[in-house]
Protein backbone atom coordinates (compact mmCIF):
# COMPACT_ATOMS: atom_id res chain seq x y z
CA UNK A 1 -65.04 -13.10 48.47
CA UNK A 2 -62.25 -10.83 48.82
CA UNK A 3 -62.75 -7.75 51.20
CA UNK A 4 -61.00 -5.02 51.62
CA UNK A 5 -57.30 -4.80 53.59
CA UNK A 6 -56.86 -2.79 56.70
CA UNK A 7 -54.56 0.02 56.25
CA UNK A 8 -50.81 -0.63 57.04
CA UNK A 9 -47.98 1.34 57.86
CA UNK A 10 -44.84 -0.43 56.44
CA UNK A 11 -41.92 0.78 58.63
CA UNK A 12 -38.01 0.62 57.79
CA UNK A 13 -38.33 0.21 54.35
CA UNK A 14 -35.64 0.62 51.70
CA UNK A 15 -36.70 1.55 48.41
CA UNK A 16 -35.09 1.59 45.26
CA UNK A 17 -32.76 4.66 44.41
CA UNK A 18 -33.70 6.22 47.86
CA UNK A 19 -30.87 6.37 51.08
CA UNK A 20 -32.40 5.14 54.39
CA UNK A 21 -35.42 3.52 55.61
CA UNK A 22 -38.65 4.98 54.90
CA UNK A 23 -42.58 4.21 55.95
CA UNK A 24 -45.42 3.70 53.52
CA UNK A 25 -48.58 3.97 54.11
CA UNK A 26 -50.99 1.20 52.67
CA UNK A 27 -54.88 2.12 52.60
CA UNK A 28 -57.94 1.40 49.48
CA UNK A 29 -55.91 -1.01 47.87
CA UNK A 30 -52.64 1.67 47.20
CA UNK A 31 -49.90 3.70 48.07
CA UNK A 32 -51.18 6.07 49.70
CA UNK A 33 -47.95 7.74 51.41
CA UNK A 34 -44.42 7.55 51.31
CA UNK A 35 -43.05 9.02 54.53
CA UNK A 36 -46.17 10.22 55.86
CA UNK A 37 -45.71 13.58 57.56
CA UNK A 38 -49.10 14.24 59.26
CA UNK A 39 -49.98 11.43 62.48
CA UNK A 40 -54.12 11.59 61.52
CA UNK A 41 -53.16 10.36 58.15
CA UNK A 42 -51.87 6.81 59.35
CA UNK A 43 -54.27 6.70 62.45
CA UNK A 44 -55.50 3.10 62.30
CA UNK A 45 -52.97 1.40 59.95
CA UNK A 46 -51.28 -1.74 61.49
CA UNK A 47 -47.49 -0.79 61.88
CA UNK A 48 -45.52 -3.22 59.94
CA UNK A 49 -41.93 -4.00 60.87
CA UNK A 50 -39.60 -4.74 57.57
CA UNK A 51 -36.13 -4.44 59.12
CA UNK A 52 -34.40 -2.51 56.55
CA UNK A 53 -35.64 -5.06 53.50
CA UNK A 54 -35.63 -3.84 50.12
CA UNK A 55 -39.41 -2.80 49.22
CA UNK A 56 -39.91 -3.31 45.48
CA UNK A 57 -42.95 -3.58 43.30
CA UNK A 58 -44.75 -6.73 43.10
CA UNK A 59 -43.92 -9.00 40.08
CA UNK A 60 -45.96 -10.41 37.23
CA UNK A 61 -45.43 -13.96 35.01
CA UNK A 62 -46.38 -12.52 31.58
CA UNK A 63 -47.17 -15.81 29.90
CA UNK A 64 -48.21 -18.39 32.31
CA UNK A 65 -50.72 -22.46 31.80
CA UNK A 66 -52.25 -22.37 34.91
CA UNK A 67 -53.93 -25.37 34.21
CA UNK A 68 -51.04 -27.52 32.57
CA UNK A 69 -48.78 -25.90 35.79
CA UNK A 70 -51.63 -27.36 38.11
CA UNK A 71 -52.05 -30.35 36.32
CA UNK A 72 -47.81 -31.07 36.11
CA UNK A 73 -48.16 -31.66 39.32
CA UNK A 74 -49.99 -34.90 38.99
CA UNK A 75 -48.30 -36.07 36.10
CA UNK A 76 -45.20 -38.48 36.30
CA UNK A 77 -41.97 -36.56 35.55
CA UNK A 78 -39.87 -37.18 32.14
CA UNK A 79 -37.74 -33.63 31.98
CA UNK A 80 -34.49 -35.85 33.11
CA UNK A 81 -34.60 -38.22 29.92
CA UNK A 82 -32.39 -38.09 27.04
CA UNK A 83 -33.69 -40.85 24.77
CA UNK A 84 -36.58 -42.64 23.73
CA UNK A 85 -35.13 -45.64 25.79
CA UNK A 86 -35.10 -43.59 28.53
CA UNK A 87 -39.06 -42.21 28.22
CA UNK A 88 -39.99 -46.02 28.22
CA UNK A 89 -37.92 -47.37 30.98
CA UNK A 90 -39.86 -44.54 33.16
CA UNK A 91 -42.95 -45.58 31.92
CA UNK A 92 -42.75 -49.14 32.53
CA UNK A 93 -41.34 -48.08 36.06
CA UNK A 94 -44.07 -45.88 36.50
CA UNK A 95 -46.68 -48.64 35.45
CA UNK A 96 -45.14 -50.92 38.08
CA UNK A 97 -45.15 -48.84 40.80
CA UNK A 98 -49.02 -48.01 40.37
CA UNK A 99 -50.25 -51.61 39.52
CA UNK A 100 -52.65 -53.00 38.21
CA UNK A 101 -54.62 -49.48 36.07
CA UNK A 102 -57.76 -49.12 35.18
CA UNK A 103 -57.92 -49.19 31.29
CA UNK A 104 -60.13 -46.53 30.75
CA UNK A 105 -58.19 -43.87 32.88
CA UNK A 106 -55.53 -41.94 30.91
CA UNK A 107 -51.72 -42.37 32.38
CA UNK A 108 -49.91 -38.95 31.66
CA UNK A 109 -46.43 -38.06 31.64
CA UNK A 110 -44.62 -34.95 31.52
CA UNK A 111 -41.72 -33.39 30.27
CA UNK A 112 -39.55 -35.12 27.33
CA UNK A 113 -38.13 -33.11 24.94
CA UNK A 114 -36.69 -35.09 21.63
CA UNK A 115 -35.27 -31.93 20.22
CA UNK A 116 -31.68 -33.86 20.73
CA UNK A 117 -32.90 -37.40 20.51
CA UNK A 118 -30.70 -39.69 18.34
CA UNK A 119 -32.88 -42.68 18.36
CA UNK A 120 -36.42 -42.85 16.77
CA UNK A 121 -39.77 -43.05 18.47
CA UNK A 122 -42.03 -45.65 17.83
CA UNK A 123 -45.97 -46.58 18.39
CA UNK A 124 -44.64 -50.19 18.48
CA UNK A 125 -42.70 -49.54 21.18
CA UNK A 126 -44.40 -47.64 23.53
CA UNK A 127 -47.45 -50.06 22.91
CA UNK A 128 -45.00 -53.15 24.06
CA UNK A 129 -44.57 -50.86 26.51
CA UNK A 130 -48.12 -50.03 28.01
CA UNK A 131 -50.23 -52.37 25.49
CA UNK A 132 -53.36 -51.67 27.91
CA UNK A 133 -53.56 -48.47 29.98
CA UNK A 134 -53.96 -45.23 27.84
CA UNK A 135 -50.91 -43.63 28.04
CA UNK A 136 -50.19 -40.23 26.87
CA UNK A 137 -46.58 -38.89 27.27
CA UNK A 138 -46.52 -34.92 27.19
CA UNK A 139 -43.00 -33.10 25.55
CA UNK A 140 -41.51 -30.13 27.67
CA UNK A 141 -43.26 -27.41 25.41
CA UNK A 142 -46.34 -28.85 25.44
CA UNK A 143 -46.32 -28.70 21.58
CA UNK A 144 -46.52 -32.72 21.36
CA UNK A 145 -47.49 -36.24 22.63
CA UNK A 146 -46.03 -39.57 23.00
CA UNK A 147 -49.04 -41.98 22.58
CA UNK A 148 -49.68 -45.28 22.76
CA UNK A 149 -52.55 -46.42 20.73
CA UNK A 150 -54.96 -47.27 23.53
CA UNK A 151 -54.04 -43.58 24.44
CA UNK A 152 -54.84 -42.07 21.01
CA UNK A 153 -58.05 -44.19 20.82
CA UNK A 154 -59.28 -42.64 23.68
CA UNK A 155 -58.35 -38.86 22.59
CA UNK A 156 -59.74 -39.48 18.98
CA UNK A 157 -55.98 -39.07 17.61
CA UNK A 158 -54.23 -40.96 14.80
CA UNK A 159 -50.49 -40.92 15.36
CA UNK A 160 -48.37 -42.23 12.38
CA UNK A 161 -45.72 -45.16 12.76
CA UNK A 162 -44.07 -42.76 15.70
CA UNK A 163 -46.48 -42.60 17.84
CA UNK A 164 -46.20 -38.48 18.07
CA UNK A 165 -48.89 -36.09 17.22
CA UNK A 166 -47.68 -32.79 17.33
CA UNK A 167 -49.19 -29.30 17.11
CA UNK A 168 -52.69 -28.42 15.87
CA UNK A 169 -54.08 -31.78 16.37
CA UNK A 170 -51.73 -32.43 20.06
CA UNK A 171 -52.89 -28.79 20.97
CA UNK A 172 -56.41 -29.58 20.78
CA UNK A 173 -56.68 -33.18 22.11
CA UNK A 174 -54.83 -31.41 25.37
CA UNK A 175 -57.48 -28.43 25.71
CA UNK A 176 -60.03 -31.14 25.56
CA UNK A 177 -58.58 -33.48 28.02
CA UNK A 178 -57.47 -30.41 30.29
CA UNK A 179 -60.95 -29.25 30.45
CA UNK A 180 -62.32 -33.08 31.88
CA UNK A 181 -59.71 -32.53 34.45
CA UNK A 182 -61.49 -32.68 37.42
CA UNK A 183 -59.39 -29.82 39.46
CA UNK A 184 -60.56 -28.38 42.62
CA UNK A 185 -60.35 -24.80 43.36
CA UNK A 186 -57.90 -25.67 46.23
CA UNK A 187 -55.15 -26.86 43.86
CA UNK A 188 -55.11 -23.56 41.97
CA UNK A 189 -54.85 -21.70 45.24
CA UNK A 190 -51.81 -23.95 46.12
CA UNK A 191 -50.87 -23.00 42.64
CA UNK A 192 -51.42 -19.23 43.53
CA UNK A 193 -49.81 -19.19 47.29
CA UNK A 194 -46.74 -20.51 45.58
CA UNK A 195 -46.62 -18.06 43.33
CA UNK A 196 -47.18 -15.13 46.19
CA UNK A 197 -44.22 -16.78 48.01
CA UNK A 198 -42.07 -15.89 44.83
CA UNK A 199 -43.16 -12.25 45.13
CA UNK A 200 -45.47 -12.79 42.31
CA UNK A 201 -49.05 -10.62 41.98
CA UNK A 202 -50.08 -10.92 39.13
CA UNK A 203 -49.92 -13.38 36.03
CA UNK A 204 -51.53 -12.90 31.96
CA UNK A 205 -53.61 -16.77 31.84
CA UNK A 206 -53.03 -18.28 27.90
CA UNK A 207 -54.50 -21.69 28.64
CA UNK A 208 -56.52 -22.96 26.04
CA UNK A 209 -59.38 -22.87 28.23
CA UNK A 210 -62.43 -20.67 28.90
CA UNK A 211 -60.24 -18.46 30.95
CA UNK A 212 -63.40 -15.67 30.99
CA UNK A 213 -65.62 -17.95 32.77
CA UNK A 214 -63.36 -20.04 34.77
CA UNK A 215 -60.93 -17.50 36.61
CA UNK A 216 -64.31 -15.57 38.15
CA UNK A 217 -65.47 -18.76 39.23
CA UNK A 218 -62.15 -19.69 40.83
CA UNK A 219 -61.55 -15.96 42.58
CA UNK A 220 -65.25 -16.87 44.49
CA UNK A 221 -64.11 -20.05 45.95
CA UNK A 222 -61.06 -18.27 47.16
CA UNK A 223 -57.76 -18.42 44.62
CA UNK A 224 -57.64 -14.80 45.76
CA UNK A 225 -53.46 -14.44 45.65
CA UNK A 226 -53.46 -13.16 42.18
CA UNK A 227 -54.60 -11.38 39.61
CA UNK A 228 -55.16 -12.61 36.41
CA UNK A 229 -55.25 -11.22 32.99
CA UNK A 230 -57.71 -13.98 30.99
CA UNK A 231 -56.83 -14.56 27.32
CA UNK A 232 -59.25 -15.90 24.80
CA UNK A 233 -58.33 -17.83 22.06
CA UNK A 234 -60.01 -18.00 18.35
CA UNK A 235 -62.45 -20.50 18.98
CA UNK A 236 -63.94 -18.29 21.73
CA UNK A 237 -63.11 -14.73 20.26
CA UNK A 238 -66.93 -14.56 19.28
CA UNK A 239 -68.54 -15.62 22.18
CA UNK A 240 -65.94 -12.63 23.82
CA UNK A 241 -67.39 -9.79 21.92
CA UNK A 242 -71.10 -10.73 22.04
CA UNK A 243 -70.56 -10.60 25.71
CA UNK A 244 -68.68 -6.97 25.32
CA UNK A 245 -65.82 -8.09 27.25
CA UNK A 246 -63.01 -5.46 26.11
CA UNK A 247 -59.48 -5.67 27.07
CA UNK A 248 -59.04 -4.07 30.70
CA UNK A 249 -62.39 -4.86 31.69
CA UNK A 250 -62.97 -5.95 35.05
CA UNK A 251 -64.75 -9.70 35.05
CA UNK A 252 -65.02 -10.38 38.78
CA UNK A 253 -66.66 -7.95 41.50
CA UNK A 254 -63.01 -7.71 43.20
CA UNK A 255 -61.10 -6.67 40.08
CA UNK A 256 -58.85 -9.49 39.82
CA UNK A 257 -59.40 -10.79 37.04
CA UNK A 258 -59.67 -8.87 34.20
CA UNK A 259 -60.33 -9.32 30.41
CA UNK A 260 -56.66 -9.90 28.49
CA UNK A 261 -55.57 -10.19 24.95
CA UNK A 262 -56.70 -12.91 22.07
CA UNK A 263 -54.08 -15.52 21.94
CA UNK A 264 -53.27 -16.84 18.27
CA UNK A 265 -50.53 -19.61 17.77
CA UNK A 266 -48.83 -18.66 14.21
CA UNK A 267 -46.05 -21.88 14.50
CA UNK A 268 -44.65 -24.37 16.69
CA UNK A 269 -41.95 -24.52 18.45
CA UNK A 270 -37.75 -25.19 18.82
CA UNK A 271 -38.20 -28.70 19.90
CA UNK A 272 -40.56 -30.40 17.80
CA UNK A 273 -38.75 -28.40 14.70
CA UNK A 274 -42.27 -26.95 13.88
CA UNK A 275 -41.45 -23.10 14.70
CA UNK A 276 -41.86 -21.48 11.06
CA UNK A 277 -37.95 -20.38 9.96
CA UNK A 278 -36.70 -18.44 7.13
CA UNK A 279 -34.22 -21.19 6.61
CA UNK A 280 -34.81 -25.10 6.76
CA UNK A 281 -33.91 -27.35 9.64
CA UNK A 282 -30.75 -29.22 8.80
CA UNK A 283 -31.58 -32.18 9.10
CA UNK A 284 -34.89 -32.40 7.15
CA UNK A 285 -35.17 -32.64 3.09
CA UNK A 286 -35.32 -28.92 2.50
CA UNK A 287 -37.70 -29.85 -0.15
CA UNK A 288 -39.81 -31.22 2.29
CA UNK A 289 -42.84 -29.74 2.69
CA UNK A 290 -42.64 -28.85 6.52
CA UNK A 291 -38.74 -28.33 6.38
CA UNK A 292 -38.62 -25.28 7.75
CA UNK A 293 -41.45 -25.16 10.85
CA UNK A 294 -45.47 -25.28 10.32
CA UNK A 295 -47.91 -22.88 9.55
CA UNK A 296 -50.42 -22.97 12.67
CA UNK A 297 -52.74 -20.03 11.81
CA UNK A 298 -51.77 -18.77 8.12
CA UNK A 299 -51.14 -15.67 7.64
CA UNK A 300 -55.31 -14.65 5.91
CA UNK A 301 -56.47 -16.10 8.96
CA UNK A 302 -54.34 -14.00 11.20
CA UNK A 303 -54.95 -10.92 10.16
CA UNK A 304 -58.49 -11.58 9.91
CA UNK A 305 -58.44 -12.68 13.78
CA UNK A 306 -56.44 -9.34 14.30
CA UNK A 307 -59.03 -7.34 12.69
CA UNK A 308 -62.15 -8.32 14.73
CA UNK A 309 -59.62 -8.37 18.05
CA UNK A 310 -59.18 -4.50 16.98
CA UNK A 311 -62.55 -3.47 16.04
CA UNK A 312 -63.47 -5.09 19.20
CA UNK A 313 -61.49 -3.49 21.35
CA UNK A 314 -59.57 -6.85 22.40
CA UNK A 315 -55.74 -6.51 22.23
CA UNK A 316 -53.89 -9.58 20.78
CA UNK A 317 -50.85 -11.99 21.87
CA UNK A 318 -49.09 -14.03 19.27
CA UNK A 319 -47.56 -16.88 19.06
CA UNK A 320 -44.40 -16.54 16.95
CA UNK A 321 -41.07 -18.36 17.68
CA UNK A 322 -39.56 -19.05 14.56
CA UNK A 323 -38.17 -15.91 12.56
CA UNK A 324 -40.57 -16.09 10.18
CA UNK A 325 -43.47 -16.39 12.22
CA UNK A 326 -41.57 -13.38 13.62
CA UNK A 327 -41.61 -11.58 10.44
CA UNK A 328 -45.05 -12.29 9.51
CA UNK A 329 -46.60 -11.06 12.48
CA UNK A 330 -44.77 -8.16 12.82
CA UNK A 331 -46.02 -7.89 9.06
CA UNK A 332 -49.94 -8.04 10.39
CA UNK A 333 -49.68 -5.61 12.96
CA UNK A 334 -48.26 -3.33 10.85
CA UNK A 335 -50.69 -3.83 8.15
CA UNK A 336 -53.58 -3.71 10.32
CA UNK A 337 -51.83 -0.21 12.11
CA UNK A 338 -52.14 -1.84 15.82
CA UNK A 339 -49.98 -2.90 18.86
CA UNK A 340 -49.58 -5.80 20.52
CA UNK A 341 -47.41 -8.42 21.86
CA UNK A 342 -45.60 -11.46 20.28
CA UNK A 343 -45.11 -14.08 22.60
CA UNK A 344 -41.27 -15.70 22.95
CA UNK A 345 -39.62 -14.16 19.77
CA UNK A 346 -37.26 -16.74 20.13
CA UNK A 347 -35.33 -16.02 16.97
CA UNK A 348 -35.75 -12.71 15.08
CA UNK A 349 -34.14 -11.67 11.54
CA UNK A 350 -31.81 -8.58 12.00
CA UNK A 351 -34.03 -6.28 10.10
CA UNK A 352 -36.96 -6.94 12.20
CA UNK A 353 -35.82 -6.24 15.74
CA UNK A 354 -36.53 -2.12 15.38
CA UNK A 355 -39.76 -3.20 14.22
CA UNK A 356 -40.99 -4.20 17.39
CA UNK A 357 -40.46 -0.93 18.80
CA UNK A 358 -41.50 1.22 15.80
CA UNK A 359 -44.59 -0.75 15.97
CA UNK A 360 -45.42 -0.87 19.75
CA UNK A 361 -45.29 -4.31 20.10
CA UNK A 362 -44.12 -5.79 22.75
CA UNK A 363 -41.66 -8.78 23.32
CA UNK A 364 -43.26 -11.61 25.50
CA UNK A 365 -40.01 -13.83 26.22
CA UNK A 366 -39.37 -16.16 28.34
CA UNK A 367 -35.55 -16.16 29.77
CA UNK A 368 -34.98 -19.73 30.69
CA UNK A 369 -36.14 -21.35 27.81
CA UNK A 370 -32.52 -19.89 26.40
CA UNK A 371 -31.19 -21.85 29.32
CA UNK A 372 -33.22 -24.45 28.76
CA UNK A 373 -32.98 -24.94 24.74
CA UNK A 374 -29.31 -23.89 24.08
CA UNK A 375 -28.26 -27.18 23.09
CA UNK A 376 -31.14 -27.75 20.82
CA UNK A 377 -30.95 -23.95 19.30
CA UNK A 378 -27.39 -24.54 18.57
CA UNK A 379 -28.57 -27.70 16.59
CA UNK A 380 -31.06 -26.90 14.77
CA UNK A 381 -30.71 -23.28 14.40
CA UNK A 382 -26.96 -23.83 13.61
CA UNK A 383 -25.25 -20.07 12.09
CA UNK A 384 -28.13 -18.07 13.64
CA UNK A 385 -28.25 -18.73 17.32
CA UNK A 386 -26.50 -14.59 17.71
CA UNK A 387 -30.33 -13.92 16.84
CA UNK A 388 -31.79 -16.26 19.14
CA UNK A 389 -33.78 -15.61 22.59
CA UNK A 390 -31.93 -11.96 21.46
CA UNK A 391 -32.76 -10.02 24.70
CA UNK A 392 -30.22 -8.20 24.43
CA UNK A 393 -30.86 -7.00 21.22
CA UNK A 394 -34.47 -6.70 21.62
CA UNK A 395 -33.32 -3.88 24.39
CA UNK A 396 -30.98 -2.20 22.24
CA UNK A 397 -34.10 -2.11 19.34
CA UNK A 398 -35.90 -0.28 21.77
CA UNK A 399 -38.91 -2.81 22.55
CA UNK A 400 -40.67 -3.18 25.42
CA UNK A 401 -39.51 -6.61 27.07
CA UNK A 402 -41.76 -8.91 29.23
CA UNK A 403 -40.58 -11.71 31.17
CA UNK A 404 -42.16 -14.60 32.20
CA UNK A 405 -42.08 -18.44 32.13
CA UNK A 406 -44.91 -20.41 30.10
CA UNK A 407 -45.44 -22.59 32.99
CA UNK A 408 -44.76 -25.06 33.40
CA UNK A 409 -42.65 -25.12 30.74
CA UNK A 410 -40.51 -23.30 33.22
CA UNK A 411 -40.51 -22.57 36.71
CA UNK A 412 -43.09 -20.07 37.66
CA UNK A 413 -40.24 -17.43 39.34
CA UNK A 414 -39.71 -14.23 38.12
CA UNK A 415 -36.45 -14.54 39.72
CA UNK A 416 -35.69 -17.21 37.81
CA UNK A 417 -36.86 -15.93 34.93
CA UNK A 418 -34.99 -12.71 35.57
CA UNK A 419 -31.41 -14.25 36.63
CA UNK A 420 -31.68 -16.29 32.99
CA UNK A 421 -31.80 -12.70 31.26
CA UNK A 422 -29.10 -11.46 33.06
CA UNK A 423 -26.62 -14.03 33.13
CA UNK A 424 -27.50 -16.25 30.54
CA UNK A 425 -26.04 -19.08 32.11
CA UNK A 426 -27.22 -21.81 34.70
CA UNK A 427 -25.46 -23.74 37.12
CA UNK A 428 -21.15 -24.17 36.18
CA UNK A 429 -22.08 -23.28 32.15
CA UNK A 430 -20.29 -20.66 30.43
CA UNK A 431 -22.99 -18.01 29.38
CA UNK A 432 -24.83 -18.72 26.12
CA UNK A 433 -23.98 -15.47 23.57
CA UNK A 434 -23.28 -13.01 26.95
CA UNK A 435 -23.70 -10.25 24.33
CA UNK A 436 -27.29 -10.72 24.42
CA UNK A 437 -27.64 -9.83 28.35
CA UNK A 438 -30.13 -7.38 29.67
CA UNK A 439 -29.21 -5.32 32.42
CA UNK A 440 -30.64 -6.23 35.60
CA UNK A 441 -32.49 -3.00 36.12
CA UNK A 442 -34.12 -3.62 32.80
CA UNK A 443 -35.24 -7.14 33.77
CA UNK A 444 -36.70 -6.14 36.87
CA UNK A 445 -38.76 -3.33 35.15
CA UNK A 446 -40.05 -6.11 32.30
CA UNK A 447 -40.97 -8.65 35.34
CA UNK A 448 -43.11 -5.33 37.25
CA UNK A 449 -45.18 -4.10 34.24
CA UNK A 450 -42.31 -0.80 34.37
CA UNK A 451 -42.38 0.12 37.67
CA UNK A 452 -39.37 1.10 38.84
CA UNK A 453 -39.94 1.81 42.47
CA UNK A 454 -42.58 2.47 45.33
CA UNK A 455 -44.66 4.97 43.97
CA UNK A 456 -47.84 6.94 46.17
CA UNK A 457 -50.56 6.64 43.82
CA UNK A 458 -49.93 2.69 42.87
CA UNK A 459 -51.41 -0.08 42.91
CA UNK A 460 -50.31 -1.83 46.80
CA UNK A 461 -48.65 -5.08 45.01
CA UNK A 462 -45.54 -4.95 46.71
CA UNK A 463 -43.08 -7.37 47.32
CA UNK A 464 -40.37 -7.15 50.46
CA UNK A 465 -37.24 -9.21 49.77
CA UNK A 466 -33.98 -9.63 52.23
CA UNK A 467 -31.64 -8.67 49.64
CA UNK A 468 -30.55 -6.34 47.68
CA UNK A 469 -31.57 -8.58 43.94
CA UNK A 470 -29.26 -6.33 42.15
CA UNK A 471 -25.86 -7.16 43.69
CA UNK A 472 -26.12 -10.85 43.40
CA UNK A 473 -25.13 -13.57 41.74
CA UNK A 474 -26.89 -15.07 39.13
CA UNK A 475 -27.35 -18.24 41.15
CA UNK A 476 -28.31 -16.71 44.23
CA UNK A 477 -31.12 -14.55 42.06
CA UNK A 478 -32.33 -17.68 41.35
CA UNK A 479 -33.24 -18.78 44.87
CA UNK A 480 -34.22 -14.62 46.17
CA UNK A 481 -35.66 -14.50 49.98
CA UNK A 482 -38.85 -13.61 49.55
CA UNK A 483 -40.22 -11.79 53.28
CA UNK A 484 -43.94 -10.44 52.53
CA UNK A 485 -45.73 -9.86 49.51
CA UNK A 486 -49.16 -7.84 48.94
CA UNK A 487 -51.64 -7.63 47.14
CA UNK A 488 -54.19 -4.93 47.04
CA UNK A 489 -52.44 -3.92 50.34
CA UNK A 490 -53.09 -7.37 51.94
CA UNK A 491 -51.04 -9.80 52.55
CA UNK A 492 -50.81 -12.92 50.23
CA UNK A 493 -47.34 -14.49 51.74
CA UNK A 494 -45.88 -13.34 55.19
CA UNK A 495 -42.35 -14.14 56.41
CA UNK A 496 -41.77 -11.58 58.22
């Protein structure tokens, strides 16, 4: 159980927009002085030597899959393959190098993505394959499987002749097979220490899980690094409100984790060509019936979910990637006069980016999926890719940005997250549409719920760093020093 920090006294610190070194005082959890004038008021804090770092405050991961991030870990790695070819020549090698597998335990994979794929998929071939062992082969966005059909026996699934199942049916198969994963507390407080050694304090949980119950029970056996905003998604929204759990609300003695929004998928995504569009993909039938993206929840269904969220006092997160998932969103909270956030807004029509501001809604995005997906965006959103992962114009609109990563779809780093919306580039690449850049001041302030600098009065999640984030390079912002970070006032990574 956590308990409560000793006061500190954090000496020669810089702070942001302030000349020289300064001292703050840590004590209850806060800041409770910058430059402390009077001796009795730091009597018994622990000095704290910083050296002249750069004191900032401590960063969040707005959309994070614990689970799925915890889980990647055991799963063999596909994010380097280009091909279906590929996908089953590291499948057959990964079969070989484990032997002879029980047939009733479920081989998983992990990170495909057939957004670019030339070649077709097949059920035959995977099952040539892995003709025994259940094999299930996740993509990158976690939006689809790759299964072979001892695999989709054993998850109740009925692929067609190419062996994917994608969205609704994919998203539910995972939840249930996530939730028989057998996952000691100790690998989600690996999970969380990596995350502290980032600088990170605090992430919002959208597993399709029961986050409400779970994260409590993890916090007790001592994944005590973070705190945790719990979503809830529609097929526990009424067990939520019976309980009286309201947005805000505290659900662990400590205060760590606390009740977050209601999490409602509206389409797929870029990958799988499922996000819902305006326009068609091109290279579908645009007469076909899913030509341009899926409907995940329609748009009754939506606004009903909205309405009990409200009248409940729960806020909401949605979905939406494609611009008309966008659109009709942004449609139902303005019908239903209530804020929220959409999560990734990865393309947005022109007349709908002053919406989000107009109505409070925030923009949930996720940086280096633009990094990740501008091959695929230029594809298959061919003509409208000035409008797509449109930070930049998002900013301009007015809305409130958040960053994160929808781990482990990407890295869990804000400062990886943040160097994406700054640069847009990675590696030697030319930057992808540099006009839709965020300044870096503005990316830090999206990554620390707003807070601009070391405040008396906040919360104590701090984060020390060796270098000044703002006068580097996009690359080196990638890999940021990290010296100390706190939580509550205590420490939760030391490198001091």
């Amino acid at each position: 159980m956590t308990t409560a920090a000793p006061p500190l006294l954090l000496r020669g610190a810089r702070l942001p927009g302030a000349e020289g070194e300064h001292a703050v005082l840590l004590r209850d959890g806060r800041i409770a002085a910058v430059d402390p004038r009077d001796r009795a008021e730091t009597a018994g804090a622990e000095p704290v030597e910083l050296g002249g770092r750069l004191l900032l405050p401590g960063l969040w991961d707005e959309h994070v899959h614990l689970t799925q991030h915890v889980i990647r870990r055991r799963r063999f790695d596909l994010a380097d393959t280009a091909s279906p070819r590929e996908v089953l020549e590291r499948l057959g090698a990964e079969l070989a190098r484990r032997g002879e597998a029980a047939p009733d335990e479920l081989l998983v994979g992990y990170g495909f993505r057939d957004g670019l794929w030339t070649e077709a998929p097949s059920l035959a071939a995977i099952d040539l394959v892995a003709p025994r062992v259940p094999v299930a082969l996740v993509s990158g966005d976690l939006h689809c499987a790759w299964l072979n059909t001892a695999g989709a026996r054993m998850l109740g699934l009925a692929p067609d002749a190419s062996g994917l199942v994608r969205e609704g049916p994919w998203i539910a198969a995972s939840a249930r097979l996530e939730s028989s994963s057998t996952l000691p507390a100790s690998a989600y407080r690996e999970a969380a220490e990596d995350a502290a050694r980032r600088g990170v304090v605090g992430v919002v949980e959208l597993e399709h899980a029961d986050n409400i119950a779970e994260w409590p029970a993890r916090v007790a056996a001592g994944v005590e690094q973070l705190r945790v905003e719990a979503a809830v998604w529609p097929d526990r929204l009424e067990a939520a409100i019976a309980a009286g759990h309201r947005t805000g609300d505290a659900l662990d003695p400590a205060g760590l984790v606390r009740m977050g929004p209601l999490k409602i998928v509206v389409d797929g995504s870029l990958n799988t060509r499922t996000a819902w569009c305006w326009e068609p993909y091109p290279d579908l039938d645009p007469h076909a019936e899913h030509a341009c993206g899926v409907i995940t929840t329609a748009p009754s269904e939506l606004r009903e979910l909205l309405r009990r969220a409200r009248d409940h006092g729960i806020s909401a997160a949605v979905h939406a990637i494609g611009d008309r998932a966008n659109s009709e969103a942004l449609d139902a909270f303005a019908e239903l006069g209530m804020a929220g956030r959409i999560e990734h807004a990865q393309l947005v029509a022109e007349r709908d980016f002053p919406r989000f501001a107009a109505l409070g809604v925030v923009a949930s995005v996720q940086p280096e999926h633009a990094m990740d997906d501008r091959d695929v965006a230029d594809h298959h959103w061919a003509g409208r890719t000035d409008r797509a992962f449109a930070f930049g114009s998002l900013h301009a609109a007015g809305a409130e940005l958040r960053l994160g990563s929808d781990a482990p779809v990407a890295p869990l780093d804000p400062w990886i997250s943040m160097s994406a919306a700054v640069a847009r580039r990675r590696g030697d690449r030319a930057p992808w549409h540099p006009e839709q850049r965020i300044p870096f001041e503005v990316a830090l302030a999206a990554s620390t719920r707003g807070r601009a600098t070391v405040a008396v009065g906040d919360p104590a999640d701090l984060v020390a760093v060796d270098l000044d984030p703002a006068t580097l390079d996009p690359d080196a912002l990638r890999t940021m020093p990290v010296a100390a970070t706190w939580l509550a006032g205590r420490f939760t990574h030391r490198a001091l």
